[in-house]
C-alpha atoms as a PDB file:
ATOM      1  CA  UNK A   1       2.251   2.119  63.915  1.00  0.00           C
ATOM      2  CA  UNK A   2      -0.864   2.220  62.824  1.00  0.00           C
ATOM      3  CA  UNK A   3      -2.621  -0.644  60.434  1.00  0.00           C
ATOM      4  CA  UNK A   4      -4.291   0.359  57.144  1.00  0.00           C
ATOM      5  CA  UNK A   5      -8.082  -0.816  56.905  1.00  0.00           C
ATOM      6  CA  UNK A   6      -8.814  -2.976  53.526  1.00  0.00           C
ATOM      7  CA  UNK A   7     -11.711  -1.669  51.621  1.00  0.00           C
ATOM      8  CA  UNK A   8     -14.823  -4.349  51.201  1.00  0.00           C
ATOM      9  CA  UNK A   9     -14.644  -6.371  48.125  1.00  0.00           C
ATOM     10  CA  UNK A  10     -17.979  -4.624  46.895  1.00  0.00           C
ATOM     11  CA  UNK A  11     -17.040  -1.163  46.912  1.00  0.00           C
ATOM     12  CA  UNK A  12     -13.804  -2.693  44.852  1.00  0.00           C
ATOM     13  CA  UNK A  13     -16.175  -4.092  42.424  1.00  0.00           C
ATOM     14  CA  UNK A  14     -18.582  -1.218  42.366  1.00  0.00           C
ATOM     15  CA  UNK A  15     -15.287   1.355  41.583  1.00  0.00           C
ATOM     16  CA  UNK A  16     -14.032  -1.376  39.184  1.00  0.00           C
ATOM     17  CA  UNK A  17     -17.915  -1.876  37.450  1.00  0.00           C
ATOM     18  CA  UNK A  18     -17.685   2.267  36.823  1.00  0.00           C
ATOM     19  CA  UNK A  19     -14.326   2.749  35.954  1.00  0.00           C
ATOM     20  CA  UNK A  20     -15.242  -0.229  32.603  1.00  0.00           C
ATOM     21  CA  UNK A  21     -18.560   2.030  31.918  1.00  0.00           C
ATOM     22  CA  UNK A  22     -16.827   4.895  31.640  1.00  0.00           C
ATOM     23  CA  UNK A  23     -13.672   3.462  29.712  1.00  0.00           C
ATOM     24  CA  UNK A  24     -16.419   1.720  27.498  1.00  0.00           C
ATOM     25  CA  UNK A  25     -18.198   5.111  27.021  1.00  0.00           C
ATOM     26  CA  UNK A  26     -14.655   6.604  26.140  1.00  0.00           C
ATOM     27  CA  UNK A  27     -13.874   4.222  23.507  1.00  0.00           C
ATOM     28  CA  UNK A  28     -17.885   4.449  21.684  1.00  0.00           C
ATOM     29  CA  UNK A  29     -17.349   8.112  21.636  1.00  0.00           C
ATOM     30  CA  UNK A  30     -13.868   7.968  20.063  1.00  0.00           C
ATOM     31  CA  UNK A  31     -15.240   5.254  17.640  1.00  0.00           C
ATOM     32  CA  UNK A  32     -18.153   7.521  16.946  1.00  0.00           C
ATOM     33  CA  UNK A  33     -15.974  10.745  16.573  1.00  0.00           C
ATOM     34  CA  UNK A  34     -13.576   8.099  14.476  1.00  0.00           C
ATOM     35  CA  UNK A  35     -17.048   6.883  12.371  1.00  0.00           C
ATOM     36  CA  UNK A  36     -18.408  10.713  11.701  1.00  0.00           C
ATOM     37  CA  UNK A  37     -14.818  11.882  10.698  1.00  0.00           C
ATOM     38  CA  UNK A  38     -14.819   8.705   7.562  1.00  0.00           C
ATOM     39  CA  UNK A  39     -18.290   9.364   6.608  1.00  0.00           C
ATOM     40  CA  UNK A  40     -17.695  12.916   6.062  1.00  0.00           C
ATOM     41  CA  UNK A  41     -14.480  12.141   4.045  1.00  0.00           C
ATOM     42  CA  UNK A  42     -16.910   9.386   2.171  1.00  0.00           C
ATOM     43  CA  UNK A  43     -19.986  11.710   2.016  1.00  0.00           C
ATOM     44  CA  UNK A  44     -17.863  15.116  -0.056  1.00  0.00           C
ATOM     45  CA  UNK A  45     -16.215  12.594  -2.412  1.00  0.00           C
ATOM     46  CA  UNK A  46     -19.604  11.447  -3.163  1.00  0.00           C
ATOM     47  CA  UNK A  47     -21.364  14.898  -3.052  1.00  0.00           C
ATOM     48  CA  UNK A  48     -18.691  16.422  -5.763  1.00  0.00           C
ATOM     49  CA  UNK A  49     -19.248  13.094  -7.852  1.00  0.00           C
ATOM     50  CA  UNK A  50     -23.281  13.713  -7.789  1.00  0.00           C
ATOM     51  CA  UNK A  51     -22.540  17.128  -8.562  1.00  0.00           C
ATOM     52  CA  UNK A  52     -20.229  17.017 -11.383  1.00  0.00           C
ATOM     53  CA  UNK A  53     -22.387  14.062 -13.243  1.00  0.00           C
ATOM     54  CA  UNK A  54     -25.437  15.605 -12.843  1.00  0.00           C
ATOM     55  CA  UNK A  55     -24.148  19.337 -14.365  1.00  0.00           C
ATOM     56  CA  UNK A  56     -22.018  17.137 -16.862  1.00  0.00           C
ATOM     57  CA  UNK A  57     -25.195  15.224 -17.778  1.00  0.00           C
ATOM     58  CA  UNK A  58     -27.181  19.041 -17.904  1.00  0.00           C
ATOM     59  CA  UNK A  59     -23.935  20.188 -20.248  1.00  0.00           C
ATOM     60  CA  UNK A  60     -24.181  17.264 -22.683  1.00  0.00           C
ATOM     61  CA  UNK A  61     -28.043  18.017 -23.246  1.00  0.00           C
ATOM     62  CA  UNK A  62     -28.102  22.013 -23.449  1.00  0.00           C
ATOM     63  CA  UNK A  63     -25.275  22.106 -25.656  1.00  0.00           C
ATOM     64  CA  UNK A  64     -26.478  19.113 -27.853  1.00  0.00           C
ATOM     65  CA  UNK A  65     -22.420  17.247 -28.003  1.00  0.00           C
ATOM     66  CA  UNK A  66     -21.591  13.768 -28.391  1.00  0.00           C
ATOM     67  CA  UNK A  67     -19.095  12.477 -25.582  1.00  0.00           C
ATOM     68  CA  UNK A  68     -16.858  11.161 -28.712  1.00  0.00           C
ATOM     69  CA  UNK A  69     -16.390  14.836 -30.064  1.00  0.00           C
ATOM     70  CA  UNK A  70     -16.440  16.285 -26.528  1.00  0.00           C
ATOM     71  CA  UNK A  71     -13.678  14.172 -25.600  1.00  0.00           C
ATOM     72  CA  UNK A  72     -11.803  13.947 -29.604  1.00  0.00           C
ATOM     73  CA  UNK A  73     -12.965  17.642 -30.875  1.00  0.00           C
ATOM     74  CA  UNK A  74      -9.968  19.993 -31.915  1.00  0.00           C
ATOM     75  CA  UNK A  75     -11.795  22.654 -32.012  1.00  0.00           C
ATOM     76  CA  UNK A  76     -12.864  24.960 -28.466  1.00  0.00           C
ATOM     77  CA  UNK A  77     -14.782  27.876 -29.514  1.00  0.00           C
ATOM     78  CA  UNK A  78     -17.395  28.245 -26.731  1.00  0.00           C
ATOM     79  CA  UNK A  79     -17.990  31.784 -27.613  1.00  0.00           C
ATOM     80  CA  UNK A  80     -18.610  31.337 -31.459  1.00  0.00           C
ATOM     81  CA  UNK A  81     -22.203  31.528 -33.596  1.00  0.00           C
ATOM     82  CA  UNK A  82     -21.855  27.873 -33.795  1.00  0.00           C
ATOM     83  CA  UNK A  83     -20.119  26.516 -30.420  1.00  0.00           C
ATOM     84  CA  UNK A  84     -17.650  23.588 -30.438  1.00  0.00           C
ATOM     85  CA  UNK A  85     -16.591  22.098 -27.384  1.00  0.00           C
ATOM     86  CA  UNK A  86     -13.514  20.045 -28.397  1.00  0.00           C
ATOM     87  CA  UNK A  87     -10.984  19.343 -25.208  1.00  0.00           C
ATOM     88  CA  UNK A  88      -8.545  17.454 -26.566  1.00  0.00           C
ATOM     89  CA  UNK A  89      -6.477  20.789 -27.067  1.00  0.00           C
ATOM     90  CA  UNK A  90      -7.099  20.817 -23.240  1.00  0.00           C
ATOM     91  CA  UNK A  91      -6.358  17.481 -22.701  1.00  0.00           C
ATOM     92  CA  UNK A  92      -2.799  17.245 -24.823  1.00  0.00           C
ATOM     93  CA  UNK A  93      -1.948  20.557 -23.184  1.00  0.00           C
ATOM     94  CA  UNK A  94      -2.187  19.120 -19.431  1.00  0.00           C
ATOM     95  CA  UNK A  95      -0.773  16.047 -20.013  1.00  0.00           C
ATOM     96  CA  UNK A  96       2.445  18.363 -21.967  1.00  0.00           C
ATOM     97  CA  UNK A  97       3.106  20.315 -18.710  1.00  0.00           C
ATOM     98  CA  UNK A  98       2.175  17.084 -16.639  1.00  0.00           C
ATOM     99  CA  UNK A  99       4.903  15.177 -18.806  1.00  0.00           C
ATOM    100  CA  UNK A 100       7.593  17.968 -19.028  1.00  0.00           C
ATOM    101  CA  UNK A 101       7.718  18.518 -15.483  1.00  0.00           C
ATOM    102  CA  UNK A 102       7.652  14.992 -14.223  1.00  0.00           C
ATOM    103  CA  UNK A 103      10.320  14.547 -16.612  1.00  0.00           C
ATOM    104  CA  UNK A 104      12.119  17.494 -14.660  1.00  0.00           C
ATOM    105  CA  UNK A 105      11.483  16.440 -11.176  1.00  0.00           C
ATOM    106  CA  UNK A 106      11.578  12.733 -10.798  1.00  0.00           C
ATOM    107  CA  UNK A 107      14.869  12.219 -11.630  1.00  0.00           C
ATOM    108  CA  UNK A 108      15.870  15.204  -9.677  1.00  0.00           C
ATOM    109  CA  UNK A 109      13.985  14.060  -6.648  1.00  0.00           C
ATOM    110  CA  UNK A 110      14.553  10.528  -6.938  1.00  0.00           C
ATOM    111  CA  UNK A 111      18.607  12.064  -6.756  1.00  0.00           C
ATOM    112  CA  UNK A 112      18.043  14.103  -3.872  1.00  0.00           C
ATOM    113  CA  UNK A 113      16.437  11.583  -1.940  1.00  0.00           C
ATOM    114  CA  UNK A 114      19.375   8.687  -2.543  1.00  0.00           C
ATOM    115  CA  UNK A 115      21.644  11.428  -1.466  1.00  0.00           C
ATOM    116  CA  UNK A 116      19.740  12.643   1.176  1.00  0.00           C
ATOM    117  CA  UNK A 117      19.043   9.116   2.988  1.00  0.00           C
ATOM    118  CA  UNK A 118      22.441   7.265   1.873  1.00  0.00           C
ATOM    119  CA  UNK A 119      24.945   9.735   1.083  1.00  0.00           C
ATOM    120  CA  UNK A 120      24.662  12.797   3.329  1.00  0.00           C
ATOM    121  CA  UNK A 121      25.980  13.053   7.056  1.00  0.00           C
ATOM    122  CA  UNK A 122      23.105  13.235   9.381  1.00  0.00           C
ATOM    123  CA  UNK A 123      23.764  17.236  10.101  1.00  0.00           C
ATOM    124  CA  UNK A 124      24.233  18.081   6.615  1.00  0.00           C
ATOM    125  CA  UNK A 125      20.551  16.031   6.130  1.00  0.00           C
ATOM    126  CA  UNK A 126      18.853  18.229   9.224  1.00  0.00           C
ATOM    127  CA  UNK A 127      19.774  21.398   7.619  1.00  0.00           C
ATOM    128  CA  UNK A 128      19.239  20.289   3.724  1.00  0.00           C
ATOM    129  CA  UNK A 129      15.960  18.508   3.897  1.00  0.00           C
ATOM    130  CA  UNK A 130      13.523  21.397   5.816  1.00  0.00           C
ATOM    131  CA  UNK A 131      15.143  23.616   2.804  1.00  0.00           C
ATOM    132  CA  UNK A 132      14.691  21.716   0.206  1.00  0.00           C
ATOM    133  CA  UNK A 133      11.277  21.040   1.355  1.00  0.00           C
ATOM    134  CA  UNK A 134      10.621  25.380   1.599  1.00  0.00           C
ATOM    135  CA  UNK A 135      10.046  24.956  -2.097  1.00  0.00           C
ATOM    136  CA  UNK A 136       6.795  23.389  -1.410  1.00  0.00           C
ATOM    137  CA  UNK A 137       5.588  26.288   0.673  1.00  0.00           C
ATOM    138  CA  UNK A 138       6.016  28.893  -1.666  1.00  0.00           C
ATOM    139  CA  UNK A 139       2.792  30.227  -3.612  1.00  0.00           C
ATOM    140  CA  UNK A 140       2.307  28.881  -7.092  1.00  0.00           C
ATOM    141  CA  UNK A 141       1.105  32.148  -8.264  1.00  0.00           C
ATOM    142  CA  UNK A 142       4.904  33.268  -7.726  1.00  0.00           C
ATOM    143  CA  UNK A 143       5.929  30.354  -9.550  1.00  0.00           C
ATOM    144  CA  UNK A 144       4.079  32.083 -12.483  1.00  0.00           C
ATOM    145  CA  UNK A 145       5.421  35.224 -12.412  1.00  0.00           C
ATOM    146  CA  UNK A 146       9.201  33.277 -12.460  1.00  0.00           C
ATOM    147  CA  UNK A 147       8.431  31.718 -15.476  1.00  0.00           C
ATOM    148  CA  UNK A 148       7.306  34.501 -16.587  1.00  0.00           C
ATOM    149  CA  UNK A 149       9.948  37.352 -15.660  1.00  0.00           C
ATOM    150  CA  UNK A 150      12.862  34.884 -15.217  1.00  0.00           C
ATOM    151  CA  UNK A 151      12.661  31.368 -16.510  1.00  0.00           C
ATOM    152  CA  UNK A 152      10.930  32.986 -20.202  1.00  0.00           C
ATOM    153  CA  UNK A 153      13.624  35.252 -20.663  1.00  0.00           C
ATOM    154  CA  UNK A 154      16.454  32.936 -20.574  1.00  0.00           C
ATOM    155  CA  UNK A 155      15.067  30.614 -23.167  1.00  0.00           C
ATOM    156  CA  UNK A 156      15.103  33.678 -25.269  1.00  0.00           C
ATOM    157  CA  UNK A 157      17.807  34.286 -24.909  1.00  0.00           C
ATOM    158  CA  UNK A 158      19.345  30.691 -25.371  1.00  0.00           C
ATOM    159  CA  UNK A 159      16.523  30.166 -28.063  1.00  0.00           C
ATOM    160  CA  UNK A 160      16.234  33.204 -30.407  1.00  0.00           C
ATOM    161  CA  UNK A 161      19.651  33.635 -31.172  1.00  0.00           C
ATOM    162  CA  UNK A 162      19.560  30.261 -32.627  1.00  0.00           C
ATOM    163  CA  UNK A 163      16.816  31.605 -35.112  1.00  0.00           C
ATOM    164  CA  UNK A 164      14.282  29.671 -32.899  1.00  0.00           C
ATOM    165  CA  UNK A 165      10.804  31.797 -31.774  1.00  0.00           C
ATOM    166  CA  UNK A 166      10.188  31.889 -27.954  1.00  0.00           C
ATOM    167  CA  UNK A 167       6.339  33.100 -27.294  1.00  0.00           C
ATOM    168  CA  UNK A 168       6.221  34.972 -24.237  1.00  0.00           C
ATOM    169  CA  UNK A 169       3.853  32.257 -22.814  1.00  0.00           C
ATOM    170  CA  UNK A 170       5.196  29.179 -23.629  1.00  0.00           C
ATOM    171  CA  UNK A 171       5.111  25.407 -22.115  1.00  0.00           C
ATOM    172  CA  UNK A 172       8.217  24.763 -21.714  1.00  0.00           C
ATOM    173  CA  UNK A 173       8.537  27.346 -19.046  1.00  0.00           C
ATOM    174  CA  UNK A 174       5.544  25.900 -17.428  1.00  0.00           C
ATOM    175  CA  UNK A 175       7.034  22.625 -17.482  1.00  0.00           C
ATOM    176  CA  UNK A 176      10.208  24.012 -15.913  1.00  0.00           C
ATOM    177  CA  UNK A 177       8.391  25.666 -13.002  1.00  0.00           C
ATOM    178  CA  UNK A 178       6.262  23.050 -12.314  1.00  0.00           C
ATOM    179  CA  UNK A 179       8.793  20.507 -12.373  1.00  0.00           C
ATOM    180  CA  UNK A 180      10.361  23.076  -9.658  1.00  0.00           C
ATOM    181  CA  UNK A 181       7.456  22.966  -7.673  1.00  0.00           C
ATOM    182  CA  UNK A 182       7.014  19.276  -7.375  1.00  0.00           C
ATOM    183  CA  UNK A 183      11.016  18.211  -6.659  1.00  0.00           C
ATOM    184  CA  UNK A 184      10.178  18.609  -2.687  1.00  0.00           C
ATOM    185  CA  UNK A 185       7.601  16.044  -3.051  1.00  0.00           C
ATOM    186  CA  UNK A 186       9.241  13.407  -4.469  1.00  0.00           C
ATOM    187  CA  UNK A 187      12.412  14.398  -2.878  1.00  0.00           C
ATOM    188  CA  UNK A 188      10.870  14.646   0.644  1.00  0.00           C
ATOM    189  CA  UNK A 189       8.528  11.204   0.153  1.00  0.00           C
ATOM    190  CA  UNK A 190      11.526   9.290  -1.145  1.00  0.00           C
ATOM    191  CA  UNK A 191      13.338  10.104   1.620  1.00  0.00           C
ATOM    192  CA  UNK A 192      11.250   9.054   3.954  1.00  0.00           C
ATOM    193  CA  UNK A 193      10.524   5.511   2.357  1.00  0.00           C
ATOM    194  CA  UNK A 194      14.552   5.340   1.474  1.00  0.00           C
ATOM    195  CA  UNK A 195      15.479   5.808   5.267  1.00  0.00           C
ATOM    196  CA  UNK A 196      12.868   3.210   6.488  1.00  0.00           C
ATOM    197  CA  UNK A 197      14.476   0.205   4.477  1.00  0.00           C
ATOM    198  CA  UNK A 198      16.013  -2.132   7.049  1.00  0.00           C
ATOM    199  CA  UNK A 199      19.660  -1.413   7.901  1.00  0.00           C
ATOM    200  CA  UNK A 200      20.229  -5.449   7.691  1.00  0.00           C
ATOM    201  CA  UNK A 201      19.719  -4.867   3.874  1.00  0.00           C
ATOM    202  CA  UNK A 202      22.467  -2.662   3.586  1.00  0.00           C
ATOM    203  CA  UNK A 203      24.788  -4.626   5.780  1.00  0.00           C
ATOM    204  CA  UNK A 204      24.059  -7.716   4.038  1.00  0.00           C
ATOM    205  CA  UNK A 205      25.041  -5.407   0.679  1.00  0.00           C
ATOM    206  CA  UNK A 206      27.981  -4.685   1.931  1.00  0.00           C
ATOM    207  CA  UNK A 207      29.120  -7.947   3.407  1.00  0.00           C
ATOM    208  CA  UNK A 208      29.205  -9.030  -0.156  1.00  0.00           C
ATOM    209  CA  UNK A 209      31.467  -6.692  -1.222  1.00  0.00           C
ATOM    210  CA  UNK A 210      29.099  -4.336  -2.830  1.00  0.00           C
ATOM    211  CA  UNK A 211      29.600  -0.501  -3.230  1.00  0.00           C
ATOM    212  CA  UNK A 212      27.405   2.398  -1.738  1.00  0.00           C
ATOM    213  CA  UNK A 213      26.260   3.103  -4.967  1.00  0.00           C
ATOM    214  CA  UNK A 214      25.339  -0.557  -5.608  1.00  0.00           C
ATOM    215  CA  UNK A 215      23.915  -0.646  -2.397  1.00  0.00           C
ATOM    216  CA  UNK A 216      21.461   2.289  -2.633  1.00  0.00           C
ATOM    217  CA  UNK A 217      20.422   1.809  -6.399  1.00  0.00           C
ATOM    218  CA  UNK A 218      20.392  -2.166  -6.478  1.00  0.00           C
ATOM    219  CA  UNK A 219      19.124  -2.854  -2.722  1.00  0.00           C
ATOM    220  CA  UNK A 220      17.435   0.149  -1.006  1.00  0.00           C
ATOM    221  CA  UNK A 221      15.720   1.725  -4.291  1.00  0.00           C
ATOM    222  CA  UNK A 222      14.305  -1.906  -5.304  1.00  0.00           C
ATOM    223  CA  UNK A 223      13.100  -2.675  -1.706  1.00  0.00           C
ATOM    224  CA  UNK A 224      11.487   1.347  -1.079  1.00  0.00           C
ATOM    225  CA  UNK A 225      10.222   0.789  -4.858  1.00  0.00           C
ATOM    226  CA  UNK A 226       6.136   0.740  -3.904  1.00  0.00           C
ATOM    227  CA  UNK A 227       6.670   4.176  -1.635  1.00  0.00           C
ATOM    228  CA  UNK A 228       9.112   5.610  -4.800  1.00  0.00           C
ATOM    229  CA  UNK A 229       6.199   4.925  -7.397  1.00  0.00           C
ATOM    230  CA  UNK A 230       3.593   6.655  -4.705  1.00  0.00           C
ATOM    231  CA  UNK A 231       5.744   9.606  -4.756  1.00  0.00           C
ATOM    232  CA  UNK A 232       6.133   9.670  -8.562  1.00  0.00           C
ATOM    233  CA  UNK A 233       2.157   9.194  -8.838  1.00  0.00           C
ATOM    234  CA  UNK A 234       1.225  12.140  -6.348  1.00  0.00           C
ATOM    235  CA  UNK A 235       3.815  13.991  -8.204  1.00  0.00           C
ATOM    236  CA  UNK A 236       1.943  13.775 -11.542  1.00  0.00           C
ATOM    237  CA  UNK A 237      -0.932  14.688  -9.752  1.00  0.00           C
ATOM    238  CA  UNK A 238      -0.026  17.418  -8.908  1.00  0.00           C
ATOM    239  CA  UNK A 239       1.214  18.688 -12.101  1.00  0.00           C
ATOM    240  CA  UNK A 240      -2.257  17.807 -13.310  1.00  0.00           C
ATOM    241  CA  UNK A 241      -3.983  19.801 -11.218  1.00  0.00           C
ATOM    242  CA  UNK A 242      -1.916  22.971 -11.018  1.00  0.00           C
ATOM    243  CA  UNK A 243      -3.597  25.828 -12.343  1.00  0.00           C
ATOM    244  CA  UNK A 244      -2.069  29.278 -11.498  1.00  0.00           C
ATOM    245  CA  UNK A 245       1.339  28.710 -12.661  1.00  0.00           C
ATOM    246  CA  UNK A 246       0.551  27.167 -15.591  1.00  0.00           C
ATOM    247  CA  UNK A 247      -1.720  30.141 -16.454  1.00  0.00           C
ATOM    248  CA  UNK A 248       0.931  32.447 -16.041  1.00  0.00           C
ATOM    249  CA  UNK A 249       3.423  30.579 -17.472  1.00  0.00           C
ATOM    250  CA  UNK A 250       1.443  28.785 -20.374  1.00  0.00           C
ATOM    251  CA  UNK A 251      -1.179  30.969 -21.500  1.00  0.00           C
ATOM    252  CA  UNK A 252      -4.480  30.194 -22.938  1.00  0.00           C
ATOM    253  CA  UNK A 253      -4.372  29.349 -26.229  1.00  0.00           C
ATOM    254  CA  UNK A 254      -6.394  25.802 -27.042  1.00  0.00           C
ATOM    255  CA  UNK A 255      -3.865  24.433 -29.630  1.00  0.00           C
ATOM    256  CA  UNK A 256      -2.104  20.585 -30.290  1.00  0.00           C
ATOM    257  CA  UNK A 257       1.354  21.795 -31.383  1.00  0.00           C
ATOM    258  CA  UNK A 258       4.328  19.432 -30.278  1.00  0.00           C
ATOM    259  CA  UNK A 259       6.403  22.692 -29.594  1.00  0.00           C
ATOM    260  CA  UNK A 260       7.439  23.384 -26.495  1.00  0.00           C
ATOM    261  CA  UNK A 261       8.143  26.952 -26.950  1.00  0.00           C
ATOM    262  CA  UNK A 262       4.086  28.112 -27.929  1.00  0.00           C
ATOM    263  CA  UNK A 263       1.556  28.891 -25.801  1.00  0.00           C
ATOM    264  CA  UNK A 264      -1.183  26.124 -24.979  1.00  0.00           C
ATOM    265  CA  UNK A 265      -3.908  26.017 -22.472  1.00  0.00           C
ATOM    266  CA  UNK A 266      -4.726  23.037 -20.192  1.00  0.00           C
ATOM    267  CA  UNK A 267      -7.931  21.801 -18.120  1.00  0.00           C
ATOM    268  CA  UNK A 268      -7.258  23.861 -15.531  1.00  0.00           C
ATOM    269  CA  UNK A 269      -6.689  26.796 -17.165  1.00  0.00           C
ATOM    270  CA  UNK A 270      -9.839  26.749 -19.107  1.00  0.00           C
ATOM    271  CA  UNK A 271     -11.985  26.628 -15.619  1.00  0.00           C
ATOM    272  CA  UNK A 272     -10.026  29.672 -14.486  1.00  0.00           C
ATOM    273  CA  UNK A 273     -10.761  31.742 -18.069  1.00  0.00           C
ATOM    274  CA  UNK A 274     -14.373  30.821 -18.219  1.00  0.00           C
ATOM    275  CA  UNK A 275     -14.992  31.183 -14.477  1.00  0.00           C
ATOM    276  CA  UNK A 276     -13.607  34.737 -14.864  1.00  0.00           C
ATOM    277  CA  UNK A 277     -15.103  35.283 -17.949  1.00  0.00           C
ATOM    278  CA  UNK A 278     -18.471  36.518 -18.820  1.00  0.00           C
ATOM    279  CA  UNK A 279     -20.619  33.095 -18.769  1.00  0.00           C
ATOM    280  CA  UNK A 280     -24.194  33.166 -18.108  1.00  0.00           C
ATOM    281  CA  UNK A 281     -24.957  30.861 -15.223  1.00  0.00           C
ATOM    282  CA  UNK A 282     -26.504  27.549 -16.559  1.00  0.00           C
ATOM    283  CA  UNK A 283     -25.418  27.969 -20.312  1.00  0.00           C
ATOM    284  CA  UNK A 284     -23.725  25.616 -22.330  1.00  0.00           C
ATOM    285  CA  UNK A 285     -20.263  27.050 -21.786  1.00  0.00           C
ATOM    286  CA  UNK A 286     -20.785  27.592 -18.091  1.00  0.00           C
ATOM    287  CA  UNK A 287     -21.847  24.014 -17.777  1.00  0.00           C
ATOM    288  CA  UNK A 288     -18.548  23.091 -19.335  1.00  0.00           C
ATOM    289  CA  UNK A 289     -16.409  23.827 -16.389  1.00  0.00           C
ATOM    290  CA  UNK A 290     -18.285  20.783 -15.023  1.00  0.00           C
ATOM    291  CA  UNK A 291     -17.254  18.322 -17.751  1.00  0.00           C
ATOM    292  CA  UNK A 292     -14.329  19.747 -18.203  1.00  0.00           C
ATOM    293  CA  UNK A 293     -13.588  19.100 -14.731  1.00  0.00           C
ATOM    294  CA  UNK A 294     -15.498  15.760 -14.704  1.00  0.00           C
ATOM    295  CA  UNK A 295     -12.501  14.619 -17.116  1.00  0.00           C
ATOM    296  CA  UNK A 296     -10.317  15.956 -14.808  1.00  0.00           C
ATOM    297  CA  UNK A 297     -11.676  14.046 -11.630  1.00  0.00           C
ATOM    298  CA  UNK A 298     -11.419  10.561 -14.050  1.00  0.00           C
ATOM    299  CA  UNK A 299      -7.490  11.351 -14.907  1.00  0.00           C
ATOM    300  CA  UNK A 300      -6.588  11.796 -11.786  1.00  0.00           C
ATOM    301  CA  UNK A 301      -9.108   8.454 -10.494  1.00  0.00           C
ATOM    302  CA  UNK A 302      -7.353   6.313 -12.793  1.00  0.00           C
ATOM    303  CA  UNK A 303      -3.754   7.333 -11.412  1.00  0.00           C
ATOM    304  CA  UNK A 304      -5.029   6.746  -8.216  1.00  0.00           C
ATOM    305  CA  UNK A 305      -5.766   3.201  -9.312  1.00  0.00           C
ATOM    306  CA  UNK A 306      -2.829   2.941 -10.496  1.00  0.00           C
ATOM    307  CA  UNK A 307      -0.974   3.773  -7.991  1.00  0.00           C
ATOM    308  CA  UNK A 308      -2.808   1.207  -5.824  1.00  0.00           C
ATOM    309  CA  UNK A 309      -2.043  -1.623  -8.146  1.00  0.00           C
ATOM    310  CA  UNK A 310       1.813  -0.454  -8.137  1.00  0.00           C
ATOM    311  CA  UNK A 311       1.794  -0.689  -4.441  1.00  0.00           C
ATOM    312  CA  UNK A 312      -0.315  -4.392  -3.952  1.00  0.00           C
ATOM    313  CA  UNK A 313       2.044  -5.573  -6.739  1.00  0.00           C
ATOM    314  CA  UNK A 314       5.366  -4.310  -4.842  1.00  0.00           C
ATOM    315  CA  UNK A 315       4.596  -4.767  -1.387  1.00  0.00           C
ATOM    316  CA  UNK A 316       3.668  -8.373  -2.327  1.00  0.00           C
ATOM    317  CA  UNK A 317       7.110  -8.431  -3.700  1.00  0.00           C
ATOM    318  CA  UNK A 318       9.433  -6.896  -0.847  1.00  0.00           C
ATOM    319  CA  UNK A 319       7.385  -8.313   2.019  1.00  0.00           C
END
């Protein structure tokens, strides 16, 4: 039997001592990697603020507008003798389509989700939830052409025999297809903040006597509330910001009109039409797109704010 020779105590230490360096050089170069990966993040928030002040800034001095009418003009003619840059056609129509299909989808995803994380058996929630969410992968640009070809055509014909006029683009079909779009997100986020609620709440629920229905819209909604409003926030967003859809669906027509059924044009449809239009780089209406947009990036700020004061408020609440 033979006896097994101890290694000396400094080649232990001397192993050890290299085996801490090279864990230590590990960790900087994660933390590094970690470091670079935040300051980029950082660094392109900051570059597209710098850039869309500073062509904003170049707008409001070529084209000689005050930031009052810029913001509270009616009138968008870029293109006439005498231009006017008025977005608060713009501005009602995104916040119509932004409304209309929030309107649509939160209370159909809010739904889905209770269902989904209180309701459904655990198979029927395996095969419903990856379909539901298959919604969300499908190009907006084919979201257009249903409003157009599908969605359009059936409020005609609900509308028209009624004596009612249905423009071929139309909000209300760009609220319905957004609204579409958007369910999976609230749906799927929901879900997600639903099923993490502690089972103990539920139990406790129903120790008192309370029903599932009680239980999941007086004690799981209330205590997932901060994640809910997150969803319902990103949501919006999104309807904000969607452009090809709504250009299909909507149209282009600069207009305040608290009809449904005619055409209007949002934010995001106006940088489409005058980056595909004939604009002169560095004129006036070129320059637009950037304040235009710069209105955009502050909307969509403040519901980001928002959204973080929802959350401090809640979680403060439910911790």
């Amino acid at each position: 039997m033979s006896a097994t020779i101890p290694k000396p105590a400094d080649a232990d230490d001397e192993l050890w001592s290299g085996s801490s360096k090279l864990r230590a050089v590990r960790e900087s170069g994660v933390s590094l990697f970690l470091l670079f990966c935040a300051t980029v993040t950082v660094l392109t928030t900051a570059g597209i603020i710098v850039v869309l002040g500073l062509e904003t800034a170049e707008f409001f001095r070529k084209s000689g507008v005050g930031l009052v009418d810029f913001l509270t003009g009616t009138e968008l003619k870029p293109d006439a003798r005498s231009p006017k840059y008025g977005i608060l056609p713009l501005v009602w129509g995104t916040f119509v389509v932004a409304a209309g299909s929030t309107i649509i989808a939160l209370p159909v995803g809010l739904l889905s989700a209770i269902y989904l994380s209180e309701y459904a058996p655990r198979g029927l929630r395996a095969i419903l939830k990856p379909t539901l969410e298959l919604l969300a992968g499908i190009p907006t640009i084919v979201y257009g052409y249903l409003a157009l070809l599908v969605v359009t055509p059936v409020l005609k014909a609900i509308f028209e025999p009624l004596g009612i006029r249905v423009e071929t683009f139309n909000a209300l079909s760009a609220c319905i297809v957004v609204g579409v779009m958007i369910i999976p997100m609230v749906s799927s986020l929901s879900e997600d903040v639903l099923s993490a609620v502690p089972r103990g709440l539920r139990e406790a629920g129903y120790g008192l006597g309370a029903t599932k229905f009680e239980v999941s819209t007086r004690i799981v909604v209330p205590a997932a509330l901060s994640g809910v409003v997150a969803s319902f926030i990103l949501a919006l967003s999104r309807a904000i910001g969607e452009t090809m859809a709504v250009v299909l669906a909507a149209g282009m027509r600069p207009q305040i009109s608290l009809n449904p059924l005619t055409s209007i044009e949002t934010m995001t449809t106006y940088i489409v039409a005058v980056t595909n239009g004939e604009a002169s780089y560095g004129s006036p209406k070129y320059l637009s797109l950037f304040a235009v947009g710069m209105v955009l990036f502050a909307i969509t700020l403040t519901l980001n704010i928002v959204s973080g004061l929802v959350l401090r408020r809640y979680r403060e609440v439910y911790q």
